[in-house]
PDB file of N, CA and C in Angstrom:
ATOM      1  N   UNK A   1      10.812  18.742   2.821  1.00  0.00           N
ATOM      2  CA  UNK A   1      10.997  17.298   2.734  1.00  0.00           C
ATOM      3  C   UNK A   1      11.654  16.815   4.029  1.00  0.00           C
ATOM      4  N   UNK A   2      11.050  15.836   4.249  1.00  0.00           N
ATOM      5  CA  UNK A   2      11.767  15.012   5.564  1.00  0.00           C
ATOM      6  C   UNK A   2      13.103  14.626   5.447  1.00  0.00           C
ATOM      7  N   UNK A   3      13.604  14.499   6.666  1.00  0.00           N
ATOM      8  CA  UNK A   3      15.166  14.095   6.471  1.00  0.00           C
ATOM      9  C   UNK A   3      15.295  12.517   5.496  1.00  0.00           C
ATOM     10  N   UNK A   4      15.607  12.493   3.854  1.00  0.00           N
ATOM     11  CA  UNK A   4      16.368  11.630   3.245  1.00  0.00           C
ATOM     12  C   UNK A   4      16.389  10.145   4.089  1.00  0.00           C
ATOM     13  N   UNK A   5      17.630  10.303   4.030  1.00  0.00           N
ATOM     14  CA  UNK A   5      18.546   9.461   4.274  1.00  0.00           C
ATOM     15  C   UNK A   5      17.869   8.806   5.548  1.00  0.00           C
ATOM     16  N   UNK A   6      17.305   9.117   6.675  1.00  0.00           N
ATOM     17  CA  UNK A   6      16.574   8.957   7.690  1.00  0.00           C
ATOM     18  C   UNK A   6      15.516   7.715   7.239  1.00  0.00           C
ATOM     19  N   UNK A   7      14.945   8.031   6.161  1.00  0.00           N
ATOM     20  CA  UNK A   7      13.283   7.832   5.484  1.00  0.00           C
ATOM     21  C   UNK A   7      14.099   6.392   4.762  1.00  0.00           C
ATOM     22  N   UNK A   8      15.266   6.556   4.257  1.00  0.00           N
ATOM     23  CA  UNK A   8      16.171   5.772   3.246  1.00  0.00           C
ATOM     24  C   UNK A   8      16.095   4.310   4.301  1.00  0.00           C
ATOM     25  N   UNK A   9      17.378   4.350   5.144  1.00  0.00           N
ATOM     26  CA  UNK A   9      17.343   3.573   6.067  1.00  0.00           C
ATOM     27  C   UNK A   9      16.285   2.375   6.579  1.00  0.00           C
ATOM     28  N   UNK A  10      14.962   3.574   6.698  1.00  0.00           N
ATOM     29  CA  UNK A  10      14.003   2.197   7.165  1.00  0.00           C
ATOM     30  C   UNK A  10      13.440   1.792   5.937  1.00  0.00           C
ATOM     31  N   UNK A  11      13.563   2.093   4.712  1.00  0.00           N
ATOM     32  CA  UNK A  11      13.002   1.274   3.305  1.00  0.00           C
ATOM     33  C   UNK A  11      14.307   0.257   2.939  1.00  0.00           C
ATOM     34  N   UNK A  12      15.431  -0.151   3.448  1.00  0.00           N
ATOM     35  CA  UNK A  12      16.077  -0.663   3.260  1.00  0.00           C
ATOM     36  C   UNK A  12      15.859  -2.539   3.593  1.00  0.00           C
ATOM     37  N   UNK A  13      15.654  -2.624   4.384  1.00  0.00           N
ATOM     38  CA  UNK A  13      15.247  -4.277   4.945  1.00  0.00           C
ATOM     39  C   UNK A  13      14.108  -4.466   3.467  1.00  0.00           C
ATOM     40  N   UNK A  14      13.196  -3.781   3.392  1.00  0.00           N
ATOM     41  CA  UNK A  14      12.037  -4.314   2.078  1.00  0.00           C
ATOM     42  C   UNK A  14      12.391  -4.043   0.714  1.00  0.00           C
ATOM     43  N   UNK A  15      13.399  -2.972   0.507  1.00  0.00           N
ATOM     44  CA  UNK A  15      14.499  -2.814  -0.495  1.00  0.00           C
ATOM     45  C   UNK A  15      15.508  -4.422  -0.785  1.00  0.00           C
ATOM     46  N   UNK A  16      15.695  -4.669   0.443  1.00  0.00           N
ATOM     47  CA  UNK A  16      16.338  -5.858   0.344  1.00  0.00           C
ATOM     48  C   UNK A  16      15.840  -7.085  -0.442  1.00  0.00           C
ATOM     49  N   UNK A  17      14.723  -7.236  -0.050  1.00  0.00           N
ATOM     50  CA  UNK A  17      13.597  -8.337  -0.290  1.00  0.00           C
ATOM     51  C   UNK A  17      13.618  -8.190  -1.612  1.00  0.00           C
ATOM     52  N   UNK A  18      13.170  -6.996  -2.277  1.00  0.00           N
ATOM     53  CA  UNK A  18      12.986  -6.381  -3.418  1.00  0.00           C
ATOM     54  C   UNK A  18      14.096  -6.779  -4.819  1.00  0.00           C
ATOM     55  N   UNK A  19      15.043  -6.698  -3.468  1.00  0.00           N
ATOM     56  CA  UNK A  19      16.378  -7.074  -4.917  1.00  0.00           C
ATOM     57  C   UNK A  19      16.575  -8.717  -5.145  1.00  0.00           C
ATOM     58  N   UNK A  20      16.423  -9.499  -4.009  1.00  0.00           N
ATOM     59  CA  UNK A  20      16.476 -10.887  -4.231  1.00  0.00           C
ATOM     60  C   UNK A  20      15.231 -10.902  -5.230  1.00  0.00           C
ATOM     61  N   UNK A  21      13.871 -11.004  -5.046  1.00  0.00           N
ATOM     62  CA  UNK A  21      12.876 -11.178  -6.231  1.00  0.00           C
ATOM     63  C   UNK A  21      13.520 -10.048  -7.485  1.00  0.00           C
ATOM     64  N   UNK A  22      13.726  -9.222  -7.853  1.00  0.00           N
ATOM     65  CA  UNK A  22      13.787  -8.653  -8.902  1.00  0.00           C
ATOM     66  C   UNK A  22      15.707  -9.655  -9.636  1.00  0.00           C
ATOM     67  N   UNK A  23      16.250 -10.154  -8.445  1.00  0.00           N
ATOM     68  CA  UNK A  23      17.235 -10.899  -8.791  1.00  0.00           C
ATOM     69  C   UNK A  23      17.311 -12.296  -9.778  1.00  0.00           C
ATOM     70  N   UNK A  24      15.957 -12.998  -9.071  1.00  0.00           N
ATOM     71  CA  UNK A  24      15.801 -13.905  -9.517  1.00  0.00           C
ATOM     72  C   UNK A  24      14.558 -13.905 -10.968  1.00  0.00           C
ATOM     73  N   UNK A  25      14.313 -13.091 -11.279  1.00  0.00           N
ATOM     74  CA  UNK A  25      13.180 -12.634 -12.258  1.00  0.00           C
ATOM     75  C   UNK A  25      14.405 -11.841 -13.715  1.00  0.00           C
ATOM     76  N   UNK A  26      15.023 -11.061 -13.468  1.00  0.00           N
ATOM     77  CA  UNK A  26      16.016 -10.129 -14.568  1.00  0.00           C
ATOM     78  C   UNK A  26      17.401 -10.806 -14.521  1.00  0.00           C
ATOM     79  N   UNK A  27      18.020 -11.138 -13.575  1.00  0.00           N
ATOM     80  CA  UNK A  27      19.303 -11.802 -13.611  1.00  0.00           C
ATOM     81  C   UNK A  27      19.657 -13.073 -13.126  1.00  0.00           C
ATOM     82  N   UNK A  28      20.931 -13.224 -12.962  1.00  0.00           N
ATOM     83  CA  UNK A  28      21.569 -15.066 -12.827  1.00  0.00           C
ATOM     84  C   UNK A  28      20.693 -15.158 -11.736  1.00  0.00           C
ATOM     85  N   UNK A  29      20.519 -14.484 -10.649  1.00  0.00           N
ATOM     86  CA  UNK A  29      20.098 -14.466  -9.286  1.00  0.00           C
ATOM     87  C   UNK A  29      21.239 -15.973  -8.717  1.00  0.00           C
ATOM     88  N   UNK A  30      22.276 -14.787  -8.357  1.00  0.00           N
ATOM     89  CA  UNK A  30      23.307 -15.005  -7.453  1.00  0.00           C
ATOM     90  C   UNK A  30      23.614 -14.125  -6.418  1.00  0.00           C
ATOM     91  N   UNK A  31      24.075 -14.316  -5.293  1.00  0.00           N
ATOM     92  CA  UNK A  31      24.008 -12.945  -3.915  1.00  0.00           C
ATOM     93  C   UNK A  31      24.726 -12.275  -4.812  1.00  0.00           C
ATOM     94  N   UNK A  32      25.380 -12.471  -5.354  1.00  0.00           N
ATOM     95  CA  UNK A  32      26.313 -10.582  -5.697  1.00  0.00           C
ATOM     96  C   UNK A  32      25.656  -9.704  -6.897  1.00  0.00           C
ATOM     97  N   UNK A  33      24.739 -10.558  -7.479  1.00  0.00           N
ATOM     98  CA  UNK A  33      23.719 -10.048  -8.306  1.00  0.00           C
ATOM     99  C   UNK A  33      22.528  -8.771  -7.547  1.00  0.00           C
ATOM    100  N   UNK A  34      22.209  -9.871  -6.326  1.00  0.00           N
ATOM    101  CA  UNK A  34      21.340  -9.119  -5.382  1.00  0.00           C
ATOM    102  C   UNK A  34      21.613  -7.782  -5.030  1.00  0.00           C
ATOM    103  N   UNK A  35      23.142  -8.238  -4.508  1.00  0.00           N
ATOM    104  CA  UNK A  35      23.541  -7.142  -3.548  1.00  0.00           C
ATOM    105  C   UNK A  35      24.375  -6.366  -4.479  1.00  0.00           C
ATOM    106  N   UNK A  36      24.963  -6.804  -5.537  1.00  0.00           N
ATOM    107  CA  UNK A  36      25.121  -5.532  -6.722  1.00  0.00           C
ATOM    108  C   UNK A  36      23.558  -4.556  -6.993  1.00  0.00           C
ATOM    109  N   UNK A  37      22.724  -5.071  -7.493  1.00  0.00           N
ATOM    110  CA  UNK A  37      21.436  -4.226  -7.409  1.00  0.00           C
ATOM    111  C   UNK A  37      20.938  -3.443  -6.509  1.00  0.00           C
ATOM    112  N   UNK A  38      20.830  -4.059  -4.880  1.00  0.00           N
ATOM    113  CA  UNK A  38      20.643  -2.999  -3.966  1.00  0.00           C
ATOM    114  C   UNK A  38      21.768  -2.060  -3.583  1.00  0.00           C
ATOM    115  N   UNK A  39      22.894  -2.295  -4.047  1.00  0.00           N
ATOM    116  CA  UNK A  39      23.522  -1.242  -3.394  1.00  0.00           C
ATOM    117  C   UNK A  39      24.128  -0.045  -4.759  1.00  0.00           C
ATOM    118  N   UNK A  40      23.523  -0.732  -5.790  1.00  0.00           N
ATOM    119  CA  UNK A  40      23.411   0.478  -6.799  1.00  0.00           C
ATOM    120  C   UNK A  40      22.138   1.071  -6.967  1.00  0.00           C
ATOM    121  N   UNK A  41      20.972   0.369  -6.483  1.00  0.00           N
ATOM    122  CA  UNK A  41      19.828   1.159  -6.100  1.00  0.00           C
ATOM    123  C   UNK A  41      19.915   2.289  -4.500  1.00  0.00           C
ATOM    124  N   UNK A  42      20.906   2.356  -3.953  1.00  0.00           N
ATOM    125  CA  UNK A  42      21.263   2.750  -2.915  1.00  0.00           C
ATOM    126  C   UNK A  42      21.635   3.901  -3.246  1.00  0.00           C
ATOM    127  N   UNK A  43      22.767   3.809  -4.088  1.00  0.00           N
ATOM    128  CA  UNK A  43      23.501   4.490  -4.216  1.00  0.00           C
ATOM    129  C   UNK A  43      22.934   5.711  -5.353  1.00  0.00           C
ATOM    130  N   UNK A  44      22.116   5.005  -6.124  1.00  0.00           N
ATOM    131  CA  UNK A  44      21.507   5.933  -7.296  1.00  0.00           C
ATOM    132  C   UNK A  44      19.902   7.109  -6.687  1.00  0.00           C
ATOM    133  N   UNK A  45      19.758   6.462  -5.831  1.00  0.00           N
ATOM    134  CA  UNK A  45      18.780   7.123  -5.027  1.00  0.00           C
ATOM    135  C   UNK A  45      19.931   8.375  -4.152  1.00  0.00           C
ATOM    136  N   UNK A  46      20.624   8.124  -3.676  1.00  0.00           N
ATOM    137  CA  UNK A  46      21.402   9.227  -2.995  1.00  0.00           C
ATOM    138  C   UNK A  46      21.516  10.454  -3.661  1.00  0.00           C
ATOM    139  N   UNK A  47      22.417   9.888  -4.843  1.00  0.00           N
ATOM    140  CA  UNK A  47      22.730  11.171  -5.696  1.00  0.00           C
ATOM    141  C   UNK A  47      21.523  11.461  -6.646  1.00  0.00           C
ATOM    142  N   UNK A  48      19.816  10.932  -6.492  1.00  0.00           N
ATOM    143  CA  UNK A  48      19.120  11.734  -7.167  1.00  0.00           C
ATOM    144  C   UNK A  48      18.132  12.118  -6.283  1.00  0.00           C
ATOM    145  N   UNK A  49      18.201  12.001  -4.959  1.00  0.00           N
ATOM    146  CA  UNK A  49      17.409  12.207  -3.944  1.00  0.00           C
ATOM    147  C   UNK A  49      16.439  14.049  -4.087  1.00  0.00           C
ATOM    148  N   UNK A  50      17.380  14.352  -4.547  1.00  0.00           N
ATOM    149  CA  UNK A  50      16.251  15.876  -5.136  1.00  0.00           C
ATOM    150  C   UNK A  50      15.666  16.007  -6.117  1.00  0.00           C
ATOM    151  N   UNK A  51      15.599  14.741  -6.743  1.00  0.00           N
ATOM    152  CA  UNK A  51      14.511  14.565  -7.675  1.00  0.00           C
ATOM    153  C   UNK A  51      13.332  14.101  -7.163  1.00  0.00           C
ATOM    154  N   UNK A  52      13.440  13.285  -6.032  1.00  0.00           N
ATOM    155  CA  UNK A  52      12.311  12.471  -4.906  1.00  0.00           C
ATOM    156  C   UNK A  52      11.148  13.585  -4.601  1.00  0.00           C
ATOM    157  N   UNK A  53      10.030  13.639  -4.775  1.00  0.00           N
ATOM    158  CA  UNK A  53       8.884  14.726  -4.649  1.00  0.00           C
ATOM    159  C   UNK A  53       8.474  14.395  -3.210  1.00  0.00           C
ATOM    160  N   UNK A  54       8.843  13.186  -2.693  1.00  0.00           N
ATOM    161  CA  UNK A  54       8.605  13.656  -0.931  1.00  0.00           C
ATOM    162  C   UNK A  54       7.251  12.518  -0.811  1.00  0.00           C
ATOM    163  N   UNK A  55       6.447  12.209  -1.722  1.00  0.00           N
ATOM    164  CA  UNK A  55       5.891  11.139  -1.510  1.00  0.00           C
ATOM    165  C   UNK A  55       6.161   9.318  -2.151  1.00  0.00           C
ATOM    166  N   UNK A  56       5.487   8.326  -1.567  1.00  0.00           N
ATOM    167  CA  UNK A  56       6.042   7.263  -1.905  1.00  0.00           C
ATOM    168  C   UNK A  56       7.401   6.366  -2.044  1.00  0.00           C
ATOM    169  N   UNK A  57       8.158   7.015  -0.852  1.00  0.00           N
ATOM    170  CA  UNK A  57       9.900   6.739  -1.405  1.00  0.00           C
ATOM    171  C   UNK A  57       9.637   5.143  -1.668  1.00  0.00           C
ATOM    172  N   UNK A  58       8.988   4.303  -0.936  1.00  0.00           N
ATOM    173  CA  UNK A  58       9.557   2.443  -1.373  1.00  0.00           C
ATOM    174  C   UNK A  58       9.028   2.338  -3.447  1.00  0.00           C
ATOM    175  N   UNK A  59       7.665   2.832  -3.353  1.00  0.00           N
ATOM    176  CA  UNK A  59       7.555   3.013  -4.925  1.00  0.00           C
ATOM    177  C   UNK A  59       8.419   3.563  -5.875  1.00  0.00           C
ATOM    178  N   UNK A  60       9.377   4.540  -5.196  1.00  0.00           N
ATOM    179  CA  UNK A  60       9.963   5.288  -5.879  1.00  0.00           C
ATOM    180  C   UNK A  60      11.349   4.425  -5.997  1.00  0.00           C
ATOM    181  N   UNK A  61      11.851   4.022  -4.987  1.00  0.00           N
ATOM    182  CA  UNK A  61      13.259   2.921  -4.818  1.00  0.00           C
ATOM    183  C   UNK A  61      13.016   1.542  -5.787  1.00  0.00           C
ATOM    184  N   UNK A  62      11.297   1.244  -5.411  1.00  0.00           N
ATOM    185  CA  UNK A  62      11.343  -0.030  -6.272  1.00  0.00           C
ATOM    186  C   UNK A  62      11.853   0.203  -7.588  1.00  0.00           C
ATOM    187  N   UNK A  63      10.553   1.567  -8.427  1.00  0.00           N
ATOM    188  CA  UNK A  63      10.648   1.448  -9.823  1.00  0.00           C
ATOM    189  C   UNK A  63      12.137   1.645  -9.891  1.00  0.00           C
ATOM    190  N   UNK A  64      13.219   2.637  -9.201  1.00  0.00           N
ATOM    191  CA  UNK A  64      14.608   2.908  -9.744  1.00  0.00           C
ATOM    192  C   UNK A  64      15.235   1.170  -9.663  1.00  0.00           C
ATOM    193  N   UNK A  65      14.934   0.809  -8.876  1.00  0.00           N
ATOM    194  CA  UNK A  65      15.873  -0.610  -8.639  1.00  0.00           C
ATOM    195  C   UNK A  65      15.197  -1.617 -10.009  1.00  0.00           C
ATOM    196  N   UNK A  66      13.859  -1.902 -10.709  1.00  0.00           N
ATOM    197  CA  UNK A  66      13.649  -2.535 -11.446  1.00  0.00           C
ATOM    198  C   UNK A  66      13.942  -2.177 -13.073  1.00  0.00           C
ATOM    199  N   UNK A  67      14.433  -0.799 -12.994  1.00  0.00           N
ATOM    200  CA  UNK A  67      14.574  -0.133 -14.211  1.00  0.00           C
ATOM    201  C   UNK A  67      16.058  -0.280 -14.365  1.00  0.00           C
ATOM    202  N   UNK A  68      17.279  -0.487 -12.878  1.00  0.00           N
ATOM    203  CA  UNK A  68      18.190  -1.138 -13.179  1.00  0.00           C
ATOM    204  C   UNK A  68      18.481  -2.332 -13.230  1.00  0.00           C
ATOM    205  N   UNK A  69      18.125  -3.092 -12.755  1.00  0.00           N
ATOM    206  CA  UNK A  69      17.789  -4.583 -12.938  1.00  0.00           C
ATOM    207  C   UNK A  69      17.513  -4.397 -14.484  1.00  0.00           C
ATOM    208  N   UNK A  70      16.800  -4.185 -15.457  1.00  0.00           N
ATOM    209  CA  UNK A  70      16.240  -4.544 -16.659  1.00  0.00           C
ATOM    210  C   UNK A  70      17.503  -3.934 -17.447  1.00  0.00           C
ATOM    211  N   UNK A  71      18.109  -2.931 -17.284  1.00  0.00           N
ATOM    212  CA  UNK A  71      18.973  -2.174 -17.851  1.00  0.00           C
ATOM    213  C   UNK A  71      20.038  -3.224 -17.535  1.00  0.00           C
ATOM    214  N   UNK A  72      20.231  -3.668 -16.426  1.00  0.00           N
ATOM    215  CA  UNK A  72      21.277  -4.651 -16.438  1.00  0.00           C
ATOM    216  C   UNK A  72      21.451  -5.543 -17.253  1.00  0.00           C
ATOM    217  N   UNK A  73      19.999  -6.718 -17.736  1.00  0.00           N
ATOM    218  CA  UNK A  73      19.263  -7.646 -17.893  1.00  0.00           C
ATOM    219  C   UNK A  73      19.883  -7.529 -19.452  1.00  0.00           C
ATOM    220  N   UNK A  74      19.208  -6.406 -20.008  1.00  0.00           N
ATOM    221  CA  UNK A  74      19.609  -6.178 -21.279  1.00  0.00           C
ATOM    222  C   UNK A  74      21.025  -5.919 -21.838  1.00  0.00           C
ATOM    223  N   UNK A  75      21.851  -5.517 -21.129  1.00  0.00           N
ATOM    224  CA  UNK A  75      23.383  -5.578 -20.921  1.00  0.00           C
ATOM    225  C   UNK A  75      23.685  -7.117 -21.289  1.00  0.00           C
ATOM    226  N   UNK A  76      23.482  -7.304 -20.372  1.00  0.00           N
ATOM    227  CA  UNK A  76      24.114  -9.197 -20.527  1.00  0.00           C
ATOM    228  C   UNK A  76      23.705  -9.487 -21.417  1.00  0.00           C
ATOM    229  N   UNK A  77      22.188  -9.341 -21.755  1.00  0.00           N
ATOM    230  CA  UNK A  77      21.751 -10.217 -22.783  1.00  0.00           C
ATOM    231  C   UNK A  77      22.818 -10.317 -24.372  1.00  0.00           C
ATOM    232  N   UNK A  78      23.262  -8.398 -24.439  1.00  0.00           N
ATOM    233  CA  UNK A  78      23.756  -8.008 -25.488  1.00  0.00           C
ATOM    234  C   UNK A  78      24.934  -9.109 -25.714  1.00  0.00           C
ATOM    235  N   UNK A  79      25.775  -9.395 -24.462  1.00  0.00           N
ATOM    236  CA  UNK A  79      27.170  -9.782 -24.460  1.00  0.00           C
ATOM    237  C   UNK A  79      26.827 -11.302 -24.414  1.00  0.00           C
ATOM    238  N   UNK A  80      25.926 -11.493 -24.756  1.00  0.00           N
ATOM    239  CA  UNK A  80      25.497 -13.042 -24.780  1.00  0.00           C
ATOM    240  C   UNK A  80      25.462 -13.491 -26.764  1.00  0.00           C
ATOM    241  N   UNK A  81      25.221 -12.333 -27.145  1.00  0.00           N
ATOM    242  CA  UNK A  81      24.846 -12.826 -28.554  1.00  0.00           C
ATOM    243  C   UNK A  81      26.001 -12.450 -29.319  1.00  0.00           C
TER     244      UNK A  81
END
């Protein structure tokens, strides 16, 4: 596998993009919403990075980042009712 973190870096700017739309679609879509999401999609990719099979990392960052987004989504929702 190619160097990680290397590969990480340049999916980050479209990672970015990624979290404002998935921001405004699952949550309040407020910046700290955003940037709570990308940088726990950041961070959750790090520590599962040897699960990563070496192809598709932005597919692979999206689905982790929209599966927390929804997991989030449903959180709030709970503390709403």
């Amino acid at each position: 596998m190619k160097d990680f973190k290397k590969d990480l870096i340049g999916k980050l700017p479209q990672l970015k993009k990624h979290a404002m739309i998935l921001s405004k679609k699952h949550l309040e879509n407020t910046e700290n919403d955003e940037e709570d999401l990308f940088q726990e999609t950041v961070k959750k990719a790090l520590l599962k990075q040897d699960e990563f099979n070496g192809e598709y990392l932005l597919a692979w960052l999206k689905t982790m980042m929209r599966n927390i987004a929804i997991d989030e989504f449903r959180h709030e929702s709970k503390k709403i009712e």
